[in-house]
C-alpha atoms as a PDB file:
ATOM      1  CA  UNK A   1       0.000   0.000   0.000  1.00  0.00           C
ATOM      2  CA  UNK A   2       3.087   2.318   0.208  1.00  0.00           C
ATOM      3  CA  UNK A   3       2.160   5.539  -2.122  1.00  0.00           C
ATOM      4  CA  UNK A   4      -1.397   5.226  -1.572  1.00  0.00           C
ATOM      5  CA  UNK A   5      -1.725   8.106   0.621  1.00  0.00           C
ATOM      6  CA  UNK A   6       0.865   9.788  -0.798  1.00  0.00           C
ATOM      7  CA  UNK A   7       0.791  14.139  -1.389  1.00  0.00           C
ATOM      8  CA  UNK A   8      -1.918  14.753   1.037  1.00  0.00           C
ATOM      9  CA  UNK A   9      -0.973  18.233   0.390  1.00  0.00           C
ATOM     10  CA  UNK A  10      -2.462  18.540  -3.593  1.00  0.00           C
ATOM     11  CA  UNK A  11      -5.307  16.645  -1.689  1.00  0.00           C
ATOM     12  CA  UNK A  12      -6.101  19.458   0.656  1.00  0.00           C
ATOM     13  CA  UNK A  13      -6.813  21.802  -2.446  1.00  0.00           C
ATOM     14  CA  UNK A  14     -10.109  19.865  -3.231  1.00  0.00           C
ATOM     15  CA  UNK A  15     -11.216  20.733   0.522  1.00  0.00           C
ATOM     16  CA  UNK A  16     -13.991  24.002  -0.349  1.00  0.00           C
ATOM     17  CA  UNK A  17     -14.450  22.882  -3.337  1.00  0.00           C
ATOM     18  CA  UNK A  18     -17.170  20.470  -2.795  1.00  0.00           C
ATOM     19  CA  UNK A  19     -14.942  17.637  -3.129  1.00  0.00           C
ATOM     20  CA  UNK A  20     -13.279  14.795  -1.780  1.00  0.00           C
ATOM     21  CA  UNK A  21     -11.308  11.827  -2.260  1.00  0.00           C
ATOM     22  CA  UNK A  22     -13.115   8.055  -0.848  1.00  0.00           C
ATOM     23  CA  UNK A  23     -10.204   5.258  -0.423  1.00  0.00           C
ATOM     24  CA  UNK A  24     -12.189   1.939  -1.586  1.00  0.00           C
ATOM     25  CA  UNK A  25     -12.344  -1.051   0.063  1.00  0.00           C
ATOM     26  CA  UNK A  26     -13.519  -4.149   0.582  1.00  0.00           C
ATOM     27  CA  UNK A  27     -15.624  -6.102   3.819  1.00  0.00           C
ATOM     28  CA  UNK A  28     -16.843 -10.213   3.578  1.00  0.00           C
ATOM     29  CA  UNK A  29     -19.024 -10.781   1.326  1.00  0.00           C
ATOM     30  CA  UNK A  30     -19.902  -7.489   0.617  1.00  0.00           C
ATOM     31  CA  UNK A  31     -20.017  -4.870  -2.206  1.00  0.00           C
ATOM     32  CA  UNK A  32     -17.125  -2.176  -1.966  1.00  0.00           C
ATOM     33  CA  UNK A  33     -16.964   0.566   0.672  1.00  0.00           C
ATOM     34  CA  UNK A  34     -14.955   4.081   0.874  1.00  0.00           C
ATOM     35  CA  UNK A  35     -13.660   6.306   3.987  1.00  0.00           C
ATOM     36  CA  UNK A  36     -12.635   9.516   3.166  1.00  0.00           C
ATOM     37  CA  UNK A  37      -8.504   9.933   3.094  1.00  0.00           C
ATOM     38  CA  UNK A  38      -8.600  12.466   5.076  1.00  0.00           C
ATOM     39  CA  UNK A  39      -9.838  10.327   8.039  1.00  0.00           C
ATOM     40  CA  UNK A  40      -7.027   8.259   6.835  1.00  0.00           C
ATOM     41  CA  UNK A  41      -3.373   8.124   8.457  1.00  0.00           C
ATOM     42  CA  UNK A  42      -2.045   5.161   6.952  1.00  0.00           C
ATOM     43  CA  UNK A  43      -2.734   1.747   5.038  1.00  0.00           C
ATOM     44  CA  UNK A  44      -0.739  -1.624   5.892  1.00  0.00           C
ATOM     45  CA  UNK A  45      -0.790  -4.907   6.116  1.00  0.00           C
ATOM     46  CA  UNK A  46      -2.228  -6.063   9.145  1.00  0.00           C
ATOM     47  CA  UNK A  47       0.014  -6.892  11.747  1.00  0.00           C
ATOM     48  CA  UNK A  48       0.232  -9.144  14.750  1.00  0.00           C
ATOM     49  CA  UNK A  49      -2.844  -8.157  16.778  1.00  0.00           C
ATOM     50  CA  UNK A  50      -2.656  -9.154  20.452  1.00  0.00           C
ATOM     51  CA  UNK A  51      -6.410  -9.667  22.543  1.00  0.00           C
ATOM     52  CA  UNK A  52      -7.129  -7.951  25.253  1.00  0.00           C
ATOM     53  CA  UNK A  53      -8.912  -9.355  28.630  1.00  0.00           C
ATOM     54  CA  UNK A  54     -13.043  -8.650  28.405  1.00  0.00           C
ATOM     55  CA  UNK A  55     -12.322  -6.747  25.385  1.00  0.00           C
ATOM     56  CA  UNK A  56     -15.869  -5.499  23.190  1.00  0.00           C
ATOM     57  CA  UNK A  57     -16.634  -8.558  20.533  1.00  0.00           C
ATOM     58  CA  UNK A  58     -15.941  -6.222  18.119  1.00  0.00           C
ATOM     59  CA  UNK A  59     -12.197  -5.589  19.044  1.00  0.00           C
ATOM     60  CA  UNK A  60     -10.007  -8.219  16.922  1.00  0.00           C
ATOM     61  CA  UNK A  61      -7.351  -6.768  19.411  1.00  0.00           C
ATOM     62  CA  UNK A  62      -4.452  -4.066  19.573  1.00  0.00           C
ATOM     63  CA  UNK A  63      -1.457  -3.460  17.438  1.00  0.00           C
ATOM     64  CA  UNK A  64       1.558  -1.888  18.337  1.00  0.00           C
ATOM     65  CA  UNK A  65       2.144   0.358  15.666  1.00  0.00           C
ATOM     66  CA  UNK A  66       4.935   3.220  15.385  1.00  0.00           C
ATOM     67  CA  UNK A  67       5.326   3.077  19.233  1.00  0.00           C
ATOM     68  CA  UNK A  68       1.493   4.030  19.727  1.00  0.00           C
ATOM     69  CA  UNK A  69      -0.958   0.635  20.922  1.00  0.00           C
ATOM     70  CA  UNK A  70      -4.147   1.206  18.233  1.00  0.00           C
ATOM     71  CA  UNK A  71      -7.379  -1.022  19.018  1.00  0.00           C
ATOM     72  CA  UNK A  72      -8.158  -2.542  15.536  1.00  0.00           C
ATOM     73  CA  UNK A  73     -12.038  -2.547  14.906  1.00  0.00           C
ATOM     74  CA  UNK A  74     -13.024  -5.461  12.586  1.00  0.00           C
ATOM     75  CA  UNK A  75     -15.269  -3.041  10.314  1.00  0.00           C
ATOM     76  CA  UNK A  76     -17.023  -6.140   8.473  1.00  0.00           C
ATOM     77  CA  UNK A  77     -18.226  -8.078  12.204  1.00  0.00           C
ATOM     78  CA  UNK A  78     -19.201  -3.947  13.780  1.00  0.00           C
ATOM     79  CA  UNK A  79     -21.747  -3.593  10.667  1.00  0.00           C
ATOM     80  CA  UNK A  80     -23.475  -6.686  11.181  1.00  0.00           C
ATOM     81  CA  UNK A  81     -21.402  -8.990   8.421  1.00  0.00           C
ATOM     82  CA  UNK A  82     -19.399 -11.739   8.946  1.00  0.00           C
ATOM     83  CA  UNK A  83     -15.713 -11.592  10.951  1.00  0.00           C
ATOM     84  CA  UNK A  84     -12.910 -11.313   9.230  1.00  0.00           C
ATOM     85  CA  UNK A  85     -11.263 -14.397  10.305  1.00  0.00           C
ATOM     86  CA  UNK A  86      -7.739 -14.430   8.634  1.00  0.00           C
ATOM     87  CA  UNK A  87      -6.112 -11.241   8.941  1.00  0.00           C
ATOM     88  CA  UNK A  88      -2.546 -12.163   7.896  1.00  0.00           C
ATOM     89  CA  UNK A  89      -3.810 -11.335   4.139  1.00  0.00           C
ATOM     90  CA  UNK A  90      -6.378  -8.317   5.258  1.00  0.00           C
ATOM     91  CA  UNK A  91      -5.157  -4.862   6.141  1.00  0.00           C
ATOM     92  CA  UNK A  92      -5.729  -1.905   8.631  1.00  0.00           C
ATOM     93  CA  UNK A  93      -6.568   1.473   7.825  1.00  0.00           C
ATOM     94  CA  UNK A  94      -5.492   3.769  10.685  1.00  0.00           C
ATOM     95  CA  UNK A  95      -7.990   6.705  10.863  1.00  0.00           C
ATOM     96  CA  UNK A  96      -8.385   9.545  13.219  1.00  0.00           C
ATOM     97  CA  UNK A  97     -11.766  10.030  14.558  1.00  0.00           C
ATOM     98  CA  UNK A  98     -13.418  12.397  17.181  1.00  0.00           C
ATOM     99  CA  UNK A  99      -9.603  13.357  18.661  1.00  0.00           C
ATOM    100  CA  UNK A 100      -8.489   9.522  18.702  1.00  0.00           C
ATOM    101  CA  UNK A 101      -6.747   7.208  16.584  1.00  0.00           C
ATOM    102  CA  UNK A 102      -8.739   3.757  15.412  1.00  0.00           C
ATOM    103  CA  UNK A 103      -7.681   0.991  13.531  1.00  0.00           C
ATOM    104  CA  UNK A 104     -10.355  -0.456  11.204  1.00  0.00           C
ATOM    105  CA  UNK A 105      -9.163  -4.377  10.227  1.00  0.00           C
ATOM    106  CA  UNK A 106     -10.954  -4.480   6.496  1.00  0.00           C
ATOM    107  CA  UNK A 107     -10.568  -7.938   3.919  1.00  0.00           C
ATOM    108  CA  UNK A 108      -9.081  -5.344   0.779  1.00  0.00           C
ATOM    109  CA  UNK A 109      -7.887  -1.842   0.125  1.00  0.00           C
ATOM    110  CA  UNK A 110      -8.358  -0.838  -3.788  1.00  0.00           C
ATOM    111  CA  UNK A 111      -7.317   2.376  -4.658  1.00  0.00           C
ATOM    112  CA  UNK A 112      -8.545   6.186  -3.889  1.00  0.00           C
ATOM    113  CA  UNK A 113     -11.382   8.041  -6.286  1.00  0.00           C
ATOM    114  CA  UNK A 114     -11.758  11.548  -6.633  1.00  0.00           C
ATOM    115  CA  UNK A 115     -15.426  12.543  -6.269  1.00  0.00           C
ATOM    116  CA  UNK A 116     -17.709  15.683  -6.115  1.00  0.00           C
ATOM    117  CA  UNK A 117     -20.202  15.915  -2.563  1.00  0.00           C
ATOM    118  CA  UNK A 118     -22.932  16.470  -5.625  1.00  0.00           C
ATOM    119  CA  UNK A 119     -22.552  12.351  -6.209  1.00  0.00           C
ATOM    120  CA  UNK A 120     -22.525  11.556  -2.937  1.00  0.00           C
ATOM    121  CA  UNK A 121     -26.246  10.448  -1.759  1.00  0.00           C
ATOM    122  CA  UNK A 122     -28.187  10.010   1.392  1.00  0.00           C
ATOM    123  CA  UNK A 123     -28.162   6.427   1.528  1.00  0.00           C
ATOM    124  CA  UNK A 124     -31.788   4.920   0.965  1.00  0.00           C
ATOM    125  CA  UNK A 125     -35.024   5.690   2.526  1.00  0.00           C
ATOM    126  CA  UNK A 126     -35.573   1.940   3.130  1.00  0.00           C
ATOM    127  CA  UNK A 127     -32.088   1.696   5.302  1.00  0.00           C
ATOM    128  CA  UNK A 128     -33.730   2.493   8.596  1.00  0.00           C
ATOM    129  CA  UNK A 129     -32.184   3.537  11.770  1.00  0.00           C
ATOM    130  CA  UNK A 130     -30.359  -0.047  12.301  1.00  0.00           C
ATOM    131  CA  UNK A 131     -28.320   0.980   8.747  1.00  0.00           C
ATOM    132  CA  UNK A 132     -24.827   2.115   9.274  1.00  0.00           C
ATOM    133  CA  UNK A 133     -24.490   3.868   6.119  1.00  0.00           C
ATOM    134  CA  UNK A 134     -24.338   7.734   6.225  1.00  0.00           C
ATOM    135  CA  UNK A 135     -24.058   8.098   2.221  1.00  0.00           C
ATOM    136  CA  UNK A 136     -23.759   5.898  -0.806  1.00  0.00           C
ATOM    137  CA  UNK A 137     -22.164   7.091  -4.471  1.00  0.00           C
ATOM    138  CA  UNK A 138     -21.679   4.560  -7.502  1.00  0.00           C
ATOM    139  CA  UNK A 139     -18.496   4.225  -9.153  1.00  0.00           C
ATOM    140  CA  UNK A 140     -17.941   1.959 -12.064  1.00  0.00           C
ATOM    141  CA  UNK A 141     -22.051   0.805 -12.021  1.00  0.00           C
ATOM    142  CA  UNK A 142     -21.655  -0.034  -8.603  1.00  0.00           C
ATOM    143  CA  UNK A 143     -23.002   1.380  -5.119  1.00  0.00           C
ATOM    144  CA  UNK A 144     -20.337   2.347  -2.659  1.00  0.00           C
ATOM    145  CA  UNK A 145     -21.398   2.173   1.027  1.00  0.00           C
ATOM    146  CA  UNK A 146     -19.808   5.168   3.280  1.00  0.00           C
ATOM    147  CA  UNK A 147     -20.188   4.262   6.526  1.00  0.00           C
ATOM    148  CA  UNK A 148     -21.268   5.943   9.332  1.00  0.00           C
ATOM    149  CA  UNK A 149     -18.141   5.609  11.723  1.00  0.00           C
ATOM    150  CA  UNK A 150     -19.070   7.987  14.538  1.00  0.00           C
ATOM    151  CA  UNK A 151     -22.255   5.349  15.199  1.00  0.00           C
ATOM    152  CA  UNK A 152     -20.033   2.528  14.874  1.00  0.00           C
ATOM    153  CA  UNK A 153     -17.762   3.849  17.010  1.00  0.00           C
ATOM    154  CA  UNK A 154     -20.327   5.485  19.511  1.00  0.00           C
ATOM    155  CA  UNK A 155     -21.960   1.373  19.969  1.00  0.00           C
ATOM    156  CA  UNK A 156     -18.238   0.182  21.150  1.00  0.00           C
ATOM    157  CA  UNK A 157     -17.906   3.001  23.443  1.00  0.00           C
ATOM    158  CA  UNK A 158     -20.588   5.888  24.238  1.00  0.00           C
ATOM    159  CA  UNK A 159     -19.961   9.231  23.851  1.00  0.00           C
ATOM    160  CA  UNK A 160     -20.953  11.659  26.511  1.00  0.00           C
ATOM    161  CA  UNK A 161     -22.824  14.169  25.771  1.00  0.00           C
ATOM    162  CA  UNK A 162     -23.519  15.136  29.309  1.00  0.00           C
ATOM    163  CA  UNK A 163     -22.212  18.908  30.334  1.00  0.00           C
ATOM    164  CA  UNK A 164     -20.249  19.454  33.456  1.00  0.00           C
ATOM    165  CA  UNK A 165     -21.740  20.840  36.162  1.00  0.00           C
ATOM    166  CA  UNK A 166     -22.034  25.025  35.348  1.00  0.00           C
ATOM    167  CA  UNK A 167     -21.616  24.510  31.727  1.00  0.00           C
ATOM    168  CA  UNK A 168     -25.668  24.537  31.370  1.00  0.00           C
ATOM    169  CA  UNK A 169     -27.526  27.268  31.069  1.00  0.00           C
ATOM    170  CA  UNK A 170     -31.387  27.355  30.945  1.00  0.00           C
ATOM    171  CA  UNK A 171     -31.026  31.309  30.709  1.00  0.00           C
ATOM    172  CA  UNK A 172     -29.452  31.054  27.340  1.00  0.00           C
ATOM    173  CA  UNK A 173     -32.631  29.664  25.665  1.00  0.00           C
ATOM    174  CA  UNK A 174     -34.904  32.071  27.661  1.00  0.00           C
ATOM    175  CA  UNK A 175     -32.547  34.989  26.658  1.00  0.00           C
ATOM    176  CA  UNK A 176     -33.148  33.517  22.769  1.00  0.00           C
ATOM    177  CA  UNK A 177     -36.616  33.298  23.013  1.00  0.00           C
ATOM    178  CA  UNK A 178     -38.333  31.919  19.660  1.00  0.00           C
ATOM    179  CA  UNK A 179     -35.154  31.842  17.661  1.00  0.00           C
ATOM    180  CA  UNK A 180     -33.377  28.341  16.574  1.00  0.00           C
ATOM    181  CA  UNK A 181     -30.037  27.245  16.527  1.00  0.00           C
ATOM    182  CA  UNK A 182     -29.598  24.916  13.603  1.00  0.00           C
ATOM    183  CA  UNK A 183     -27.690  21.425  13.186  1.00  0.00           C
ATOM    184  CA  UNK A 184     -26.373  19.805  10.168  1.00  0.00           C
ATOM    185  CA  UNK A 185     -25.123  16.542  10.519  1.00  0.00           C
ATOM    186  CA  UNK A 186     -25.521  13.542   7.863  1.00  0.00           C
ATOM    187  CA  UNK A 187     -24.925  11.271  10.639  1.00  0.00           C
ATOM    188  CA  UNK A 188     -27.637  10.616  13.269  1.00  0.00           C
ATOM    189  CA  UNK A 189     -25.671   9.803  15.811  1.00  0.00           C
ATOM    190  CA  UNK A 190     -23.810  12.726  15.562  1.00  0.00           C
ATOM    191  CA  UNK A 191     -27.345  14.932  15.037  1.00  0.00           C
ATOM    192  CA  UNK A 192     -28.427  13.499  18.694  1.00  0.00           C
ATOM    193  CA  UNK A 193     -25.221  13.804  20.374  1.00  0.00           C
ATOM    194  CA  UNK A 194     -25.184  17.811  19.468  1.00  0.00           C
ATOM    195  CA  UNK A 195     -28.887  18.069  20.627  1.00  0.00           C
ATOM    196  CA  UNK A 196     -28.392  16.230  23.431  1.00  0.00           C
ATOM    197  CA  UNK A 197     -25.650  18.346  24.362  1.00  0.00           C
ATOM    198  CA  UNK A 198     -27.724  21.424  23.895  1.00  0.00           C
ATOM    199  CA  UNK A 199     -30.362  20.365  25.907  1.00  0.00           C
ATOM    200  CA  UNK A 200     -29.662  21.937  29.249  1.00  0.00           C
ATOM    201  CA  UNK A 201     -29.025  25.595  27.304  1.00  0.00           C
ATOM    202  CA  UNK A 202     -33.099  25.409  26.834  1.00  0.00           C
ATOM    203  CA  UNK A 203     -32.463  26.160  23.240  1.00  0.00           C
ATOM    204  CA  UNK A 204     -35.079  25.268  20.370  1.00  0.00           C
ATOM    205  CA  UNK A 205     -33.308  23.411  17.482  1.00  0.00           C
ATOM    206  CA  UNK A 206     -33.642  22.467  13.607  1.00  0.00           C
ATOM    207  CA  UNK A 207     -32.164  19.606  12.226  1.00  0.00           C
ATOM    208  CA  UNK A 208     -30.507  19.129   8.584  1.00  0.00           C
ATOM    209  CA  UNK A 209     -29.530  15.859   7.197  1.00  0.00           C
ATOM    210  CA  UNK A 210     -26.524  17.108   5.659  1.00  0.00           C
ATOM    211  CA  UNK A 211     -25.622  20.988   4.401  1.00  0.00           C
ATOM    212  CA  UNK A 212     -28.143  20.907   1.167  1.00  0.00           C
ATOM    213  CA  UNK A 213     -30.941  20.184   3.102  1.00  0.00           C
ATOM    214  CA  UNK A 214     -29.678  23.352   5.585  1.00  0.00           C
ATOM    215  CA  UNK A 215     -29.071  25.256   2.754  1.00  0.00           C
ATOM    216  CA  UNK A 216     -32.992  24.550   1.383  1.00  0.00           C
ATOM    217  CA  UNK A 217     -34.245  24.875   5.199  1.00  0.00           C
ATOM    218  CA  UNK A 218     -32.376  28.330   5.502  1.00  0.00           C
ATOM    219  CA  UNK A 219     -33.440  29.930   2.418  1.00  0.00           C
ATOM    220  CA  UNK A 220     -37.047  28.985   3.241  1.00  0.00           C
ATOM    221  CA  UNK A 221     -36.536  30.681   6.422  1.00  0.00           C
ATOM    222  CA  UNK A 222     -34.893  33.408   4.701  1.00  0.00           C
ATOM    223  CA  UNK A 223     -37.948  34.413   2.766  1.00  0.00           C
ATOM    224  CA  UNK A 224     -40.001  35.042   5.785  1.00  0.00           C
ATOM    225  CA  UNK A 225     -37.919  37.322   7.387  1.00  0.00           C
ATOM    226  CA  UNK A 226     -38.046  41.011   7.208  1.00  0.00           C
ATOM    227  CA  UNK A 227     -34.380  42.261   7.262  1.00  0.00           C
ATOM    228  CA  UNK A 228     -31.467  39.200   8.694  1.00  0.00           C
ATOM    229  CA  UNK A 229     -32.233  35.746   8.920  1.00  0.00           C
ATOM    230  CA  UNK A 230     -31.045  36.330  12.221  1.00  0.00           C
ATOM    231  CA  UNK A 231     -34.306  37.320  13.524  1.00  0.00           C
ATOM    232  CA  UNK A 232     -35.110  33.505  13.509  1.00  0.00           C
ATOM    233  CA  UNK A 233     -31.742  31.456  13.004  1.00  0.00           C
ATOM    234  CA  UNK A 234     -29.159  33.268  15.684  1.00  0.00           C
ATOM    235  CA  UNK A 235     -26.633  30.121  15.029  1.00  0.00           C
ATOM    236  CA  UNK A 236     -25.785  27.374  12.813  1.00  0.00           C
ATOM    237  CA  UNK A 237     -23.367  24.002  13.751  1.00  0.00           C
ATOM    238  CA  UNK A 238     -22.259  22.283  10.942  1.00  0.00           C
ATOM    239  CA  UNK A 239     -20.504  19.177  10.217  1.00  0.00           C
ATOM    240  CA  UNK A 240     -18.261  19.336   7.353  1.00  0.00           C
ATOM    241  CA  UNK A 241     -18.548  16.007   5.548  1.00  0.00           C
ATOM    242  CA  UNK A 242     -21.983  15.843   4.476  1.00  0.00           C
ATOM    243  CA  UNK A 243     -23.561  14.109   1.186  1.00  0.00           C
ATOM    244  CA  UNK A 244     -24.749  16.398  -1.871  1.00  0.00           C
ATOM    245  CA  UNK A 245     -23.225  19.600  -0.003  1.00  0.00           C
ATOM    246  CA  UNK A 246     -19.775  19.560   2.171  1.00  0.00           C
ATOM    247  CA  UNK A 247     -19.784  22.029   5.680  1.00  0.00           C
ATOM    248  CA  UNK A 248     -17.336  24.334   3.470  1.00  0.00           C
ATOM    249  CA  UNK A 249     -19.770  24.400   0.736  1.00  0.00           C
ATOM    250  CA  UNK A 250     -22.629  25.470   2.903  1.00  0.00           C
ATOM    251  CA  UNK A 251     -20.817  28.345   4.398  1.00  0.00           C
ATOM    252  CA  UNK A 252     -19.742  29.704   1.965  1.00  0.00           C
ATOM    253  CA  UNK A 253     -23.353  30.097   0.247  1.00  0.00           C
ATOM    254  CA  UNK A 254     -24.760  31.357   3.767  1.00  0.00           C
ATOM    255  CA  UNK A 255     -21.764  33.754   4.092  1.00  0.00           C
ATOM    256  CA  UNK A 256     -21.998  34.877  -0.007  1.00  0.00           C
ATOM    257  CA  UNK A 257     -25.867  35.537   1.239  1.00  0.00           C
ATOM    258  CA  UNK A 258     -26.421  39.329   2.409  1.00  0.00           C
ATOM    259  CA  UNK A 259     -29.665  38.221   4.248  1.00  0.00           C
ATOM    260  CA  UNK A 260     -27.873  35.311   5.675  1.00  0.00           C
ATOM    261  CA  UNK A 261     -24.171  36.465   6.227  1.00  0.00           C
ATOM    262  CA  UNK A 262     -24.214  37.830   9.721  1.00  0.00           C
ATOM    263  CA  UNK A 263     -25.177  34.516  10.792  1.00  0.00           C
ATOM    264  CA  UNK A 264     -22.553  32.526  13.582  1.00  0.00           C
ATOM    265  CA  UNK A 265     -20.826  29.313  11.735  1.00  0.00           C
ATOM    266  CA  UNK A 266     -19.465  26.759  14.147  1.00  0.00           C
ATOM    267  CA  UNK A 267     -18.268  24.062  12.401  1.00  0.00           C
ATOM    268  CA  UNK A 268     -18.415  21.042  13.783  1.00  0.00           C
ATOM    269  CA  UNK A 269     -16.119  17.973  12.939  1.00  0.00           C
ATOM    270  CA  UNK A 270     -14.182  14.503  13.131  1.00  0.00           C
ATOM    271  CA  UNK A 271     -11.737  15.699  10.622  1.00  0.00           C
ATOM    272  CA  UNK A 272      -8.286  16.599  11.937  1.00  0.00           C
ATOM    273  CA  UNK A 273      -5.621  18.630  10.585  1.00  0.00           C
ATOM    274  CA  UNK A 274      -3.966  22.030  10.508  1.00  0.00           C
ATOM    275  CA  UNK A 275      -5.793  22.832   7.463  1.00  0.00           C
ATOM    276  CA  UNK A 276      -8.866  23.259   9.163  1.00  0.00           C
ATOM    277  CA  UNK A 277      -8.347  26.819  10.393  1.00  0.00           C
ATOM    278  CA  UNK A 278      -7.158  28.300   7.069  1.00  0.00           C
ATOM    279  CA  UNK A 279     -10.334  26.870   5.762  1.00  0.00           C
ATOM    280  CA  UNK A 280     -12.981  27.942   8.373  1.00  0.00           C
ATOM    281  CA  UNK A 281     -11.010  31.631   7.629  1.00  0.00           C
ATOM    282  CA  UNK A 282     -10.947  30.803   3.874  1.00  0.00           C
ATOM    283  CA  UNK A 283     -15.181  30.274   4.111  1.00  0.00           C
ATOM    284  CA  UNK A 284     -15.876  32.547   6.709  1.00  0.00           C
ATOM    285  CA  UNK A 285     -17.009  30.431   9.538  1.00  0.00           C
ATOM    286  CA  UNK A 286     -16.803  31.624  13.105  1.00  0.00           C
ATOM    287  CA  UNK A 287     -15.633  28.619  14.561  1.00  0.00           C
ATOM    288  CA  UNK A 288     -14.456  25.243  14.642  1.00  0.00           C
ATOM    289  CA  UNK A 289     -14.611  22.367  16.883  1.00  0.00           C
ATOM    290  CA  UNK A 290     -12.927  19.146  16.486  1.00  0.00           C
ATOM    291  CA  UNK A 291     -15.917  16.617  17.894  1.00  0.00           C
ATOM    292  CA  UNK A 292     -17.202  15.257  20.578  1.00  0.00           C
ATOM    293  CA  UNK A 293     -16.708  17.320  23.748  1.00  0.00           C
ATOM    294  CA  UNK A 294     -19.483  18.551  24.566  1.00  0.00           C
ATOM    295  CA  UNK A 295     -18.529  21.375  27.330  1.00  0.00           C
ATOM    296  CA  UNK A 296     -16.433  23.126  24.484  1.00  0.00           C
ATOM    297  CA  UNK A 297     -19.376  22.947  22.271  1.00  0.00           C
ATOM    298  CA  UNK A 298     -21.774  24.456  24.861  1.00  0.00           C
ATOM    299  CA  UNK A 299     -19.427  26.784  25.313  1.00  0.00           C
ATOM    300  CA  UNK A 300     -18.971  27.812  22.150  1.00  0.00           C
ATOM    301  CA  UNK A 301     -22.257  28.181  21.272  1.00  0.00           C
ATOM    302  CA  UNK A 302     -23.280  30.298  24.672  1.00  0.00           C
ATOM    303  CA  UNK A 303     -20.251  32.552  23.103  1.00  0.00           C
ATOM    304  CA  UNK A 304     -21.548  32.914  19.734  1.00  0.00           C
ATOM    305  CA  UNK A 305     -25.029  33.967  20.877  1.00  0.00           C
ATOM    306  CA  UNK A 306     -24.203  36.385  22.613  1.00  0.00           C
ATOM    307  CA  UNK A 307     -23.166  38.357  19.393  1.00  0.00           C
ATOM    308  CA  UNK A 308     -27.082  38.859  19.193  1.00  0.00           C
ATOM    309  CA  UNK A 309     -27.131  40.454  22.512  1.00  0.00           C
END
């Protein structure tokens, strides 16, 4: 796999541009899959994995891998297929998630496909809540699964979303009144671990399945209002990997907007890397937060109202 990741730098450049780049690969039995590279650290062959006492049944084990011990996830058994059962011939992709490092044990790696968020789909109305997809595309006449990681990840070990004590603020939502505070999130999980989160600020919230459908919810919005969508919508969180219409994407248009502009952007996101803050001040967000923590994200947003004061 040496190469495969290779000038991650040229592959920044398609980040506000509405497009990404899926690596492909493959679970048992199944059709092909794709994780975004930027998720991804590294591809190799798997190595010796070594099991854990009472570890979760969807653990293969650890590796020890460039002096850091990774848990490696077998992807195919943690969305309800088959184990992988010989891993000398399989590989891991190490991918950085929600501030951590996981190791995701998958049958093949293929190669990586450059992509527009345009082809990237919702997955199916007829998935359900059980599905672990968060999007599907088709490359080559055939459907490629993106998973939803942050639910995978959030059924091997909860996320919090509980505040610490002080953090929550009932007066914030009284001080708000009628207006919302929007989330766009593709992934559910994610969706209900911001609102969740939110909760104890007394806050009314609207919910986007990814940053088209935000864009379409604001601009309906938009029309009713007299002067600044403001005067409804004091604050928008958005993820930035989203089907049909990236995070970046969606700013932009709401910043490009002169009804919209003055509108807070927090964006809110498992991606990692230094990039991220040339590109929130590229688009013209506010704000970004690496997920899940959800003190800094109460925080934030308690901060961001407060420019309607």
């Amino acid at each position: 796999m040496a190469g495969i990741l290779d000038s991650v730098n040229q592959r920044t450049q398609l980040v506000g541009e509405n497009r990404l780049e899926l690596l492909l690969f493959k679970l048992v039995g199944r059709p092909r899959f794709g994780i975004n590279v930027f998720k991804v650290r590294e591809v190799l062959q798997c190595p010796p994995l070594t099991s854990l006492p009472n570890q979760d049944a969807y653990i293969k084990g650890v590796a020890h891998i460039r002096g850091q011990t990774i848990s490696v996830i077998d992807l195919s058994k943690a969305t309800g297929g088959p184990p992988i059962m010989q891993t000398d011939d399989s590989f891991i992709i190490i991918a950085e998630y929600n501030r951590s490092v996981q190791g995701f044990l998958v049958a093949g790696v293929e190669r990586i496909v450059t992509l527009s968020w345009k082809d990237i789909m919702p997955p199916p109305e007829g998935a359900g809540k059980s599905s672990y997809l968060t999007a599907v595309t088709e490359i080559d006449n055939e459907m490629i699964s993106i998973l939803d990681v942050e639910k995978i990840l959030n059924e091997i070990s909860p996320v919090s979303t509980e505040l610490s004590e002080g953090v929550g603020d009932a007066q914030v939502g009284e001080d708000l009144g009628e207006k919302l505070v929007m989330i766009a999130d593709d992934s559910t999980v994610a969706r209900n671990q911001v609102k969740r989160a939110l909760e104890p600020l007394g806050i009314n919230m609207i919910l986007a399945k990814n940053g088209q459908d935000a864009l379409n919810q604001l601009l309906e919005i938009e029309s009713t209002c007299s002067n600044c969508i403001t005067e409804k919508v004091a604050l928008m969180i958005s993820d930035i990997e989203m089907p049909e219409m990236d995070g970046y994407t969606l700013t932009a248009e709401v910043k490009g907007n002169d009804r919209m502009a003055k509108m807070p952007i927090i964006l809110h996101t498992s991606l990692s890397g230094v990039f991220n803050n040339a590109m929130v001040e590229k688009v013209g967000a506010e704000d970004f937060i690496p997920k899940f923590h959800p003190d800094e994200l109460a925080t934030a947003v308690k901060k961001w109202l407060k420019l309607e004061d």
